[in-house]
PDB file of N, CA and C in Angstrom:
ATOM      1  N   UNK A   1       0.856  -1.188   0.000  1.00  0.00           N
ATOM      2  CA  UNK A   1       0.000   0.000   0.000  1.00  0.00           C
ATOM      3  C   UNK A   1       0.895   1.242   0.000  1.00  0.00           C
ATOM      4  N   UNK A   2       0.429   2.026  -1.610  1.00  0.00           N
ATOM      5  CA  UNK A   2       1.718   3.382  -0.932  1.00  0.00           C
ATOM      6  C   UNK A   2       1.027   4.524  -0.261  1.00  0.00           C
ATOM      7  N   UNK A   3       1.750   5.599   0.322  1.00  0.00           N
ATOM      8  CA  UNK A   3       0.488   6.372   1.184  1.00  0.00           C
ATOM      9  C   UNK A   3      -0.048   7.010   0.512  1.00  0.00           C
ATOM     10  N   UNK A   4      -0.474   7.394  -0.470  1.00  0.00           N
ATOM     11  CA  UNK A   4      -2.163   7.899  -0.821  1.00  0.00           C
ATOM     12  C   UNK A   4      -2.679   6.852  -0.661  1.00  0.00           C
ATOM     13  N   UNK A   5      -2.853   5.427  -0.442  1.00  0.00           N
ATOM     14  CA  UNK A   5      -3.768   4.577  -0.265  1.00  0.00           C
ATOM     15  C   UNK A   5      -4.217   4.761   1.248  1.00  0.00           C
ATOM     16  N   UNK A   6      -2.820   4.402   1.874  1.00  0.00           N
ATOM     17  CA  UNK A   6      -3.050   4.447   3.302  1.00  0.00           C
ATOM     18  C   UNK A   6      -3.619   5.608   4.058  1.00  0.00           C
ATOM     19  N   UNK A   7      -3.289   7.291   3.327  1.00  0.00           N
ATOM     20  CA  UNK A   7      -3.902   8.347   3.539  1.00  0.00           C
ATOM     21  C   UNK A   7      -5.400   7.739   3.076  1.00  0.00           C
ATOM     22  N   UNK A   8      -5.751   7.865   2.263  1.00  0.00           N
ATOM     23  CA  UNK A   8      -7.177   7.539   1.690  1.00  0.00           C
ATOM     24  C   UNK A   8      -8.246   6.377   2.899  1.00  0.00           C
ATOM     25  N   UNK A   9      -7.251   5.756   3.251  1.00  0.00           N
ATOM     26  CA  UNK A   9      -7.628   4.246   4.112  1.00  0.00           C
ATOM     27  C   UNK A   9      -8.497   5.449   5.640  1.00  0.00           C
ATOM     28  N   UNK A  10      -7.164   5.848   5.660  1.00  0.00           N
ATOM     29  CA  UNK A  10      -7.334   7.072   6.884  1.00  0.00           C
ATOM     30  C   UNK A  10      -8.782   7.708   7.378  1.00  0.00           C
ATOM     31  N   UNK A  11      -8.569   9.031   5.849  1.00  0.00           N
ATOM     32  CA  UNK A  11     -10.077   9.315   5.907  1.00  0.00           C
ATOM     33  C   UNK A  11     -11.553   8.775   5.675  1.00  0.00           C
ATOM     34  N   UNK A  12     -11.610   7.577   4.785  1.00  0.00           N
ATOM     35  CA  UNK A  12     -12.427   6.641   4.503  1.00  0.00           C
ATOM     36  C   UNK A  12     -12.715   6.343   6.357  1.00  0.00           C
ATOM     37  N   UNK A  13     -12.144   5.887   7.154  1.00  0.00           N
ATOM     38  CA  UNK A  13     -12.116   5.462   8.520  1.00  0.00           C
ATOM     39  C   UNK A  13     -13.202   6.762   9.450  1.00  0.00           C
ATOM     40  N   UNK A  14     -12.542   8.451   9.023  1.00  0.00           N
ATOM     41  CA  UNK A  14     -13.247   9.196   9.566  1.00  0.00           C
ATOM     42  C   UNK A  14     -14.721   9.931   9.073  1.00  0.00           C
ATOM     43  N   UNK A  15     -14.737   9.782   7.959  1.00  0.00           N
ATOM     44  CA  UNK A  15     -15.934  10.218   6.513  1.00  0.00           C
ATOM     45  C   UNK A  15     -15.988   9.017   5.519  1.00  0.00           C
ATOM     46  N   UNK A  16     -16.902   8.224   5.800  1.00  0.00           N
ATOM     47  CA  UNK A  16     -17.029   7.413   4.555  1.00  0.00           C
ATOM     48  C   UNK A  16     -18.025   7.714   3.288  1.00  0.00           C
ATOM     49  N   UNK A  17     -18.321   8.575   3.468  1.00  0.00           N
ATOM     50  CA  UNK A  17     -19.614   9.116   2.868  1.00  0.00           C
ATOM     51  C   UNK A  17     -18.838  10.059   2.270  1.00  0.00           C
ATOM     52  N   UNK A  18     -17.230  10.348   2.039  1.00  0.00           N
ATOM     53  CA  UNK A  18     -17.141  11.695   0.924  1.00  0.00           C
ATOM     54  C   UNK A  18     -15.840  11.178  -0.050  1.00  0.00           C
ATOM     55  N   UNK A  19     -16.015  11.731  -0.781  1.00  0.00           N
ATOM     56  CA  UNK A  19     -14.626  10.624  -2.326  1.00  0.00           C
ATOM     57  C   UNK A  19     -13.245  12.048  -1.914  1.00  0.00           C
ATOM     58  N   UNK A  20     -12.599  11.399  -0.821  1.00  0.00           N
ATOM     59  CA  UNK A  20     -11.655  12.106  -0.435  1.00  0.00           C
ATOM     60  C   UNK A  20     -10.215  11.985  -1.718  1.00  0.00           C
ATOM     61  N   UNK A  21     -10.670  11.047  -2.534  1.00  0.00           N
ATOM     62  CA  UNK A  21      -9.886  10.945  -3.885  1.00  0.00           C
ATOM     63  C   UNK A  21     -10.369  11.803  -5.075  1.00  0.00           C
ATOM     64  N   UNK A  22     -11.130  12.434  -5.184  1.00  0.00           N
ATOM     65  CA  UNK A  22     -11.513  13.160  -6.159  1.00  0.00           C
ATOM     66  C   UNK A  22     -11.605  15.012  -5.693  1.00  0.00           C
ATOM     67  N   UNK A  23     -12.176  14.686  -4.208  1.00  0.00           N
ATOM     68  CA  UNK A  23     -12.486  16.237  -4.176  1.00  0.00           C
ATOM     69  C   UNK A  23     -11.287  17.154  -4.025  1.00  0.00           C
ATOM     70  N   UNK A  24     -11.616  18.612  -4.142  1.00  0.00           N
ATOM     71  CA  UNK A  24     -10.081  19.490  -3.941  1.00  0.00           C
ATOM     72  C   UNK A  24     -10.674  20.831  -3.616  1.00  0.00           C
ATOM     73  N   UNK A  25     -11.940  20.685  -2.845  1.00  0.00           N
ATOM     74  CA  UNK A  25     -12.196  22.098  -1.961  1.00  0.00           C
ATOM     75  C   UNK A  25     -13.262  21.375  -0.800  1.00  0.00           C
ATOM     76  N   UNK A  26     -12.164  20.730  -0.161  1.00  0.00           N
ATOM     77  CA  UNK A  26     -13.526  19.749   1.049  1.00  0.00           C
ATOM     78  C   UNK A  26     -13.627  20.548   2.313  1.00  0.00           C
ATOM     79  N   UNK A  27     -12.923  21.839   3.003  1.00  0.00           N
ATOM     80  CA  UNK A  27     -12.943  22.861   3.431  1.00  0.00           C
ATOM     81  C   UNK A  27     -13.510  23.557   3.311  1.00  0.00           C
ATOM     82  N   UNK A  28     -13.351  24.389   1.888  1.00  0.00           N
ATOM     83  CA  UNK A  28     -13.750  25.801   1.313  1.00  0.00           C
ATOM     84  C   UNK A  28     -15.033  25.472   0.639  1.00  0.00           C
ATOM     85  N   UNK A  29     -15.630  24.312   0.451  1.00  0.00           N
ATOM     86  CA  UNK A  29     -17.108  24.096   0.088  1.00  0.00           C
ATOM     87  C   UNK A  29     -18.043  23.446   1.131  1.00  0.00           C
ATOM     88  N   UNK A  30     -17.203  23.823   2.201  1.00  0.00           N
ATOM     89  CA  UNK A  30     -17.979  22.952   3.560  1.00  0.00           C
ATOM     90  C   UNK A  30     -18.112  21.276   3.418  1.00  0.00           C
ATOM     91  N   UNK A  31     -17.655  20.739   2.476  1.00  0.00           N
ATOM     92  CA  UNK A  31     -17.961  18.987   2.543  1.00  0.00           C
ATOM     93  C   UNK A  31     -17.220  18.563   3.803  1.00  0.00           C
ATOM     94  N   UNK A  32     -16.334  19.162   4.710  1.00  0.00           N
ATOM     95  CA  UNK A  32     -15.721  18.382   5.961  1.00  0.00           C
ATOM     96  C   UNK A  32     -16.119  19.711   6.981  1.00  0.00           C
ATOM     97  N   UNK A  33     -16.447  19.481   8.064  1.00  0.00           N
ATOM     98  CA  UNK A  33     -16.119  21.062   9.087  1.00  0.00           C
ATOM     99  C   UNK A  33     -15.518  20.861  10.181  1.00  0.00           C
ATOM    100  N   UNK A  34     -15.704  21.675  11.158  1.00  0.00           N
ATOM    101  CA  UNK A  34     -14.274  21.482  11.577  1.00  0.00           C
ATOM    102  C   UNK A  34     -14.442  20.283  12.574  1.00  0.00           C
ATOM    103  N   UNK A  35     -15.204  19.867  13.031  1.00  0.00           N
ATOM    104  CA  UNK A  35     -15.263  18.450  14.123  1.00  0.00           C
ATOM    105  C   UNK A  35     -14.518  17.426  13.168  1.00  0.00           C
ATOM    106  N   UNK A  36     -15.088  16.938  12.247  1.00  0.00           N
ATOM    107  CA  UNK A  36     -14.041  16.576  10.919  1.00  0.00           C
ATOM    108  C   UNK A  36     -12.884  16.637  10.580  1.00  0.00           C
ATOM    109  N   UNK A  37     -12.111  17.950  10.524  1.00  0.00           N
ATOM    110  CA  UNK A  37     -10.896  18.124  10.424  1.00  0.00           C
ATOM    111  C   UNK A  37     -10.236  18.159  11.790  1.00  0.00           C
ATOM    112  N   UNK A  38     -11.047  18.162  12.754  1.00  0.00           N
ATOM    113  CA  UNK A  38     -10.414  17.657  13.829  1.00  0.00           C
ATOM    114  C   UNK A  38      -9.924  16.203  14.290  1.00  0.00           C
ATOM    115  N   UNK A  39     -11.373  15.319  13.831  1.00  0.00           N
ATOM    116  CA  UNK A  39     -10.990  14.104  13.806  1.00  0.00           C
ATOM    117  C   UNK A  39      -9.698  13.741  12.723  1.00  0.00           C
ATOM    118  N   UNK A  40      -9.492  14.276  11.938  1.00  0.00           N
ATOM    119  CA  UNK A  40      -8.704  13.923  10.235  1.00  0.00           C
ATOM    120  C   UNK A  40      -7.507  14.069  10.840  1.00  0.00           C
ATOM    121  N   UNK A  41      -7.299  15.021  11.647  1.00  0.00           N
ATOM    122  CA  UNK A  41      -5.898  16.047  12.322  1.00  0.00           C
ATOM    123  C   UNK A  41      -5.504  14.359  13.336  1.00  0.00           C
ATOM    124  N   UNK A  42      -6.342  14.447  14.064  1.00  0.00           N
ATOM    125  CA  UNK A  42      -5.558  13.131  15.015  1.00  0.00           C
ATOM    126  C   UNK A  42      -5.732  12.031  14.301  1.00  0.00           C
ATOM    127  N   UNK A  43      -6.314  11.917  13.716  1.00  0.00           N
ATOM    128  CA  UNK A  43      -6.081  10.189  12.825  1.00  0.00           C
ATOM    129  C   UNK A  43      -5.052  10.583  11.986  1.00  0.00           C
ATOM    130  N   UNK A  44      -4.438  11.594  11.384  1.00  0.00           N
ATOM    131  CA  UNK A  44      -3.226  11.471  10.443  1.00  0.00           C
ATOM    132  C   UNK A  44      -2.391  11.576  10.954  1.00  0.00           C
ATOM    133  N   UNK A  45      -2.286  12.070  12.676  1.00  0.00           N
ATOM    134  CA  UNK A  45      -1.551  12.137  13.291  1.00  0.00           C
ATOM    135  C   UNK A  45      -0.735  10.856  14.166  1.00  0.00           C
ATOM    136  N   UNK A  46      -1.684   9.849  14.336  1.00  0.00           N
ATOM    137  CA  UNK A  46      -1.888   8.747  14.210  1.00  0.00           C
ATOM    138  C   UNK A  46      -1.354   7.753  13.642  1.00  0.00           C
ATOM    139  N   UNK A  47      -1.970   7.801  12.342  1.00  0.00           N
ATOM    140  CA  UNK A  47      -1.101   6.676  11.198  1.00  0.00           C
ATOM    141  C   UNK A  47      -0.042   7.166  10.602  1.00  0.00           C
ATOM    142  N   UNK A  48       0.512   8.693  11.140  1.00  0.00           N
ATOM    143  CA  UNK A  48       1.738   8.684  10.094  1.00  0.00           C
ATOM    144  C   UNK A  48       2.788   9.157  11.359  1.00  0.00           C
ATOM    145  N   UNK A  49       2.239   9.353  12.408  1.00  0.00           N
ATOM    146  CA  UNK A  49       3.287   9.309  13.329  1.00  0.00           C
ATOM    147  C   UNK A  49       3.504  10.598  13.105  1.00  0.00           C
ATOM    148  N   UNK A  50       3.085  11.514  13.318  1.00  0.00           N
ATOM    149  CA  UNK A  50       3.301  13.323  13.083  1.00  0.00           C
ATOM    150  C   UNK A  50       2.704  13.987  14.412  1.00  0.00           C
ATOM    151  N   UNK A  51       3.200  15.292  13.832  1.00  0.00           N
ATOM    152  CA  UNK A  51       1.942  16.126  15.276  1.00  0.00           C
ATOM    153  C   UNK A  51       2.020  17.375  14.420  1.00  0.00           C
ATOM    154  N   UNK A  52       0.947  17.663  13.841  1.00  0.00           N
ATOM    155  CA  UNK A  52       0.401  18.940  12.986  1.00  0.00           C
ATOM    156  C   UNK A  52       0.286  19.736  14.269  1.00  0.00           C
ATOM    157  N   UNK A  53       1.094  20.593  13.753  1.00  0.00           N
ATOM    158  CA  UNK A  53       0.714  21.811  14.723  1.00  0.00           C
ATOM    159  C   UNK A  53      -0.308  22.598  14.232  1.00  0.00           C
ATOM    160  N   UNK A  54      -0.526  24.025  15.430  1.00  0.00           N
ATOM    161  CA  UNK A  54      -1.814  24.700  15.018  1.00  0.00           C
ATOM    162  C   UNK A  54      -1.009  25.829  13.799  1.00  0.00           C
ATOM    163  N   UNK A  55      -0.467  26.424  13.908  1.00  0.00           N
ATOM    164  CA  UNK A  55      -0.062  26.953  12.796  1.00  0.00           C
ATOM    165  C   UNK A  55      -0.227  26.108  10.822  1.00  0.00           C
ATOM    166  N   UNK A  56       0.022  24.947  11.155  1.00  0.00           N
ATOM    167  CA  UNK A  56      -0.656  24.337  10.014  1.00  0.00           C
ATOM    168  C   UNK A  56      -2.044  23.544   9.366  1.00  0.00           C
ATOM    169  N   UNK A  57      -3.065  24.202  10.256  1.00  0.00           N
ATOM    170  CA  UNK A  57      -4.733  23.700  10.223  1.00  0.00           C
ATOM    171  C   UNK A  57      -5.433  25.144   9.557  1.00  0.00           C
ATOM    172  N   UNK A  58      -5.040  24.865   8.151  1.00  0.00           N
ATOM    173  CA  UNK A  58      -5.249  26.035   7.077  1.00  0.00           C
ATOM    174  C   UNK A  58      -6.170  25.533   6.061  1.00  0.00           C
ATOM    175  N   UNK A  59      -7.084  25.856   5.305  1.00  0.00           N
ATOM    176  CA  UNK A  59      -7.731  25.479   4.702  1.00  0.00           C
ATOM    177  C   UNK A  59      -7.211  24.312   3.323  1.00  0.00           C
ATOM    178  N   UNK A  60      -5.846  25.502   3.109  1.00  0.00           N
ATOM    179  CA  UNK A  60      -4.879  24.790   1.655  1.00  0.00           C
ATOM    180  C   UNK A  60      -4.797  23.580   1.914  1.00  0.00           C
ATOM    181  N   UNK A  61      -4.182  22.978   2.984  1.00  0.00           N
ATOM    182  CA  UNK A  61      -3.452  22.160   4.043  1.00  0.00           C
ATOM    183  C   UNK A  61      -4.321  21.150   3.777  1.00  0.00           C
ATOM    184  N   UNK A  62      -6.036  21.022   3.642  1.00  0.00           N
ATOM    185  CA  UNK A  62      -6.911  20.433   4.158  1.00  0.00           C
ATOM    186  C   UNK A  62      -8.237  20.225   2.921  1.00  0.00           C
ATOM    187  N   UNK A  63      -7.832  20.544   1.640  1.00  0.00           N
ATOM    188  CA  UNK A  63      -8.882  20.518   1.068  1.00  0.00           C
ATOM    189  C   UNK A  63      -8.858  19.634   0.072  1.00  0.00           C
ATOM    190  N   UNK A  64      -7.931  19.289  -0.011  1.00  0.00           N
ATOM    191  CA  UNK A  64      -7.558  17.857  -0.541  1.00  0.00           C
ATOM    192  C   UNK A  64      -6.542  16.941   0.197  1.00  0.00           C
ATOM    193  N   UNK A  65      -6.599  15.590  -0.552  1.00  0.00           N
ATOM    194  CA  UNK A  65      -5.839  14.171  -0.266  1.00  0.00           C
ATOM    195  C   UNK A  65      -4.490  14.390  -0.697  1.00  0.00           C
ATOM    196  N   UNK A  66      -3.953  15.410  -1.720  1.00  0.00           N
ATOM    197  CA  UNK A  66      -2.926  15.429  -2.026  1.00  0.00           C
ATOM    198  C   UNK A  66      -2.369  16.137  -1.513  1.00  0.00           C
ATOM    199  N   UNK A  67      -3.152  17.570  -0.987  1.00  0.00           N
ATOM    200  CA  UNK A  67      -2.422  18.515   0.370  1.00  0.00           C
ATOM    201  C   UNK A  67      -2.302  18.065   1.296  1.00  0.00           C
ATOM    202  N   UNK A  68      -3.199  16.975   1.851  1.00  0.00           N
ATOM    203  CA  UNK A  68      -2.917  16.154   2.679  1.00  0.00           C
ATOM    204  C   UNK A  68      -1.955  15.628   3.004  1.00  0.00           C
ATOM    205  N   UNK A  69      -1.284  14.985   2.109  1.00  0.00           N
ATOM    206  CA  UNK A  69      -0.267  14.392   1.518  1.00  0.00           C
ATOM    207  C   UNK A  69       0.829  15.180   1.259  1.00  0.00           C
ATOM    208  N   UNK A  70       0.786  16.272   1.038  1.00  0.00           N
ATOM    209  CA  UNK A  70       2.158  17.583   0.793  1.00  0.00           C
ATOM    210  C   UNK A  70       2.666  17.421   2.236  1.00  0.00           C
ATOM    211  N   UNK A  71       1.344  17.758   3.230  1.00  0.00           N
ATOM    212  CA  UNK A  71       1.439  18.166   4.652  1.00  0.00           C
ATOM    213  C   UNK A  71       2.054  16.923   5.644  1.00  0.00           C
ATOM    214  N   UNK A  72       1.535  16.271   5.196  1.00  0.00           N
ATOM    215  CA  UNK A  72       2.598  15.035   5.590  1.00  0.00           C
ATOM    216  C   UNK A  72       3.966  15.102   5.505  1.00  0.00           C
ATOM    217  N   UNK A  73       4.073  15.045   3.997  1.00  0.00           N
ATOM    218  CA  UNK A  73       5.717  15.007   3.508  1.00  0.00           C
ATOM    219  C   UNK A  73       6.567  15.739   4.631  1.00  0.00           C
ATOM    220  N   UNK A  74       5.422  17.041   4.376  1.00  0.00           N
ATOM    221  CA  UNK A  74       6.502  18.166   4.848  1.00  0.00           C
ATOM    222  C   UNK A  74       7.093  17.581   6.096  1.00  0.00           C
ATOM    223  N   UNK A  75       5.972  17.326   7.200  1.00  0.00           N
ATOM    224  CA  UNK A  75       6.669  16.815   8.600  1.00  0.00           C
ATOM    225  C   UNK A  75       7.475  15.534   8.911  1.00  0.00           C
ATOM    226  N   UNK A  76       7.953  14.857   7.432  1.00  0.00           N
ATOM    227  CA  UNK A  76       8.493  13.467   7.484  1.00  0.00           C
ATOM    228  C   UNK A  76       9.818  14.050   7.389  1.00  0.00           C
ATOM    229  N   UNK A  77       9.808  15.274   6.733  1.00  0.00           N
ATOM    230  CA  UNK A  77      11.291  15.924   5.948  1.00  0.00           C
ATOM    231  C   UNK A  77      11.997  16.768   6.802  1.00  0.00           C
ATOM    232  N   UNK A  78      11.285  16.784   8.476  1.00  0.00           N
ATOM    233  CA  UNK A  78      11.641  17.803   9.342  1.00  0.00           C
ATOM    234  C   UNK A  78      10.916  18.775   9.734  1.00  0.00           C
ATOM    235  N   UNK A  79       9.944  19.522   9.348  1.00  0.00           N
ATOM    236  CA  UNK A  79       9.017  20.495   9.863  1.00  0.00           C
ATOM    237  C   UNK A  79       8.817  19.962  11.075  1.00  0.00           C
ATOM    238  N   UNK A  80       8.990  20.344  12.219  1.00  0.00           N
ATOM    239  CA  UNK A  80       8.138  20.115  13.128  1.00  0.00           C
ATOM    240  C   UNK A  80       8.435  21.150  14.437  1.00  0.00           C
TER     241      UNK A  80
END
């Protein structure tokens, strides 16, 4: 499994009801709010072994699987 699967596995776990593979304004069109991105925040925090700080719970950050996925990187590469 590479991680967009396992990301995908993730949110599927917290929203199964939204195609976190297709959408790219799940923020800025209200499809997640924030109890949601709260849950999303500790489950990615979770399976990827990170700790998102509050400085990075931004809309960009959060409106897609692949920013998702940027935001990850970033804290694998040292951000933290």
């Amino acid at each position: 499994m590479n991680e967009m699967e396992k990301l995908l596995n993730v949110l599927a776990e917290v929203r199964d009801d939204v195609d976190f593979a297709s959408e790219t304004a799940l923020v800025e069109d209200g499809v997640i709010d924030s109890i949601d991105l709260t849950q999303i925040i500790a489950a990615l925090d979770e399976a990827f072994d990170i700790h998102i700080q509050t400085g990075d719970i931004e809309p960009e950050n959060f409106n897609s699987a692949g920013a998702m996925l940027e935001l990850i990187h970033s804290y694998r590469k040292g951000k933290q």
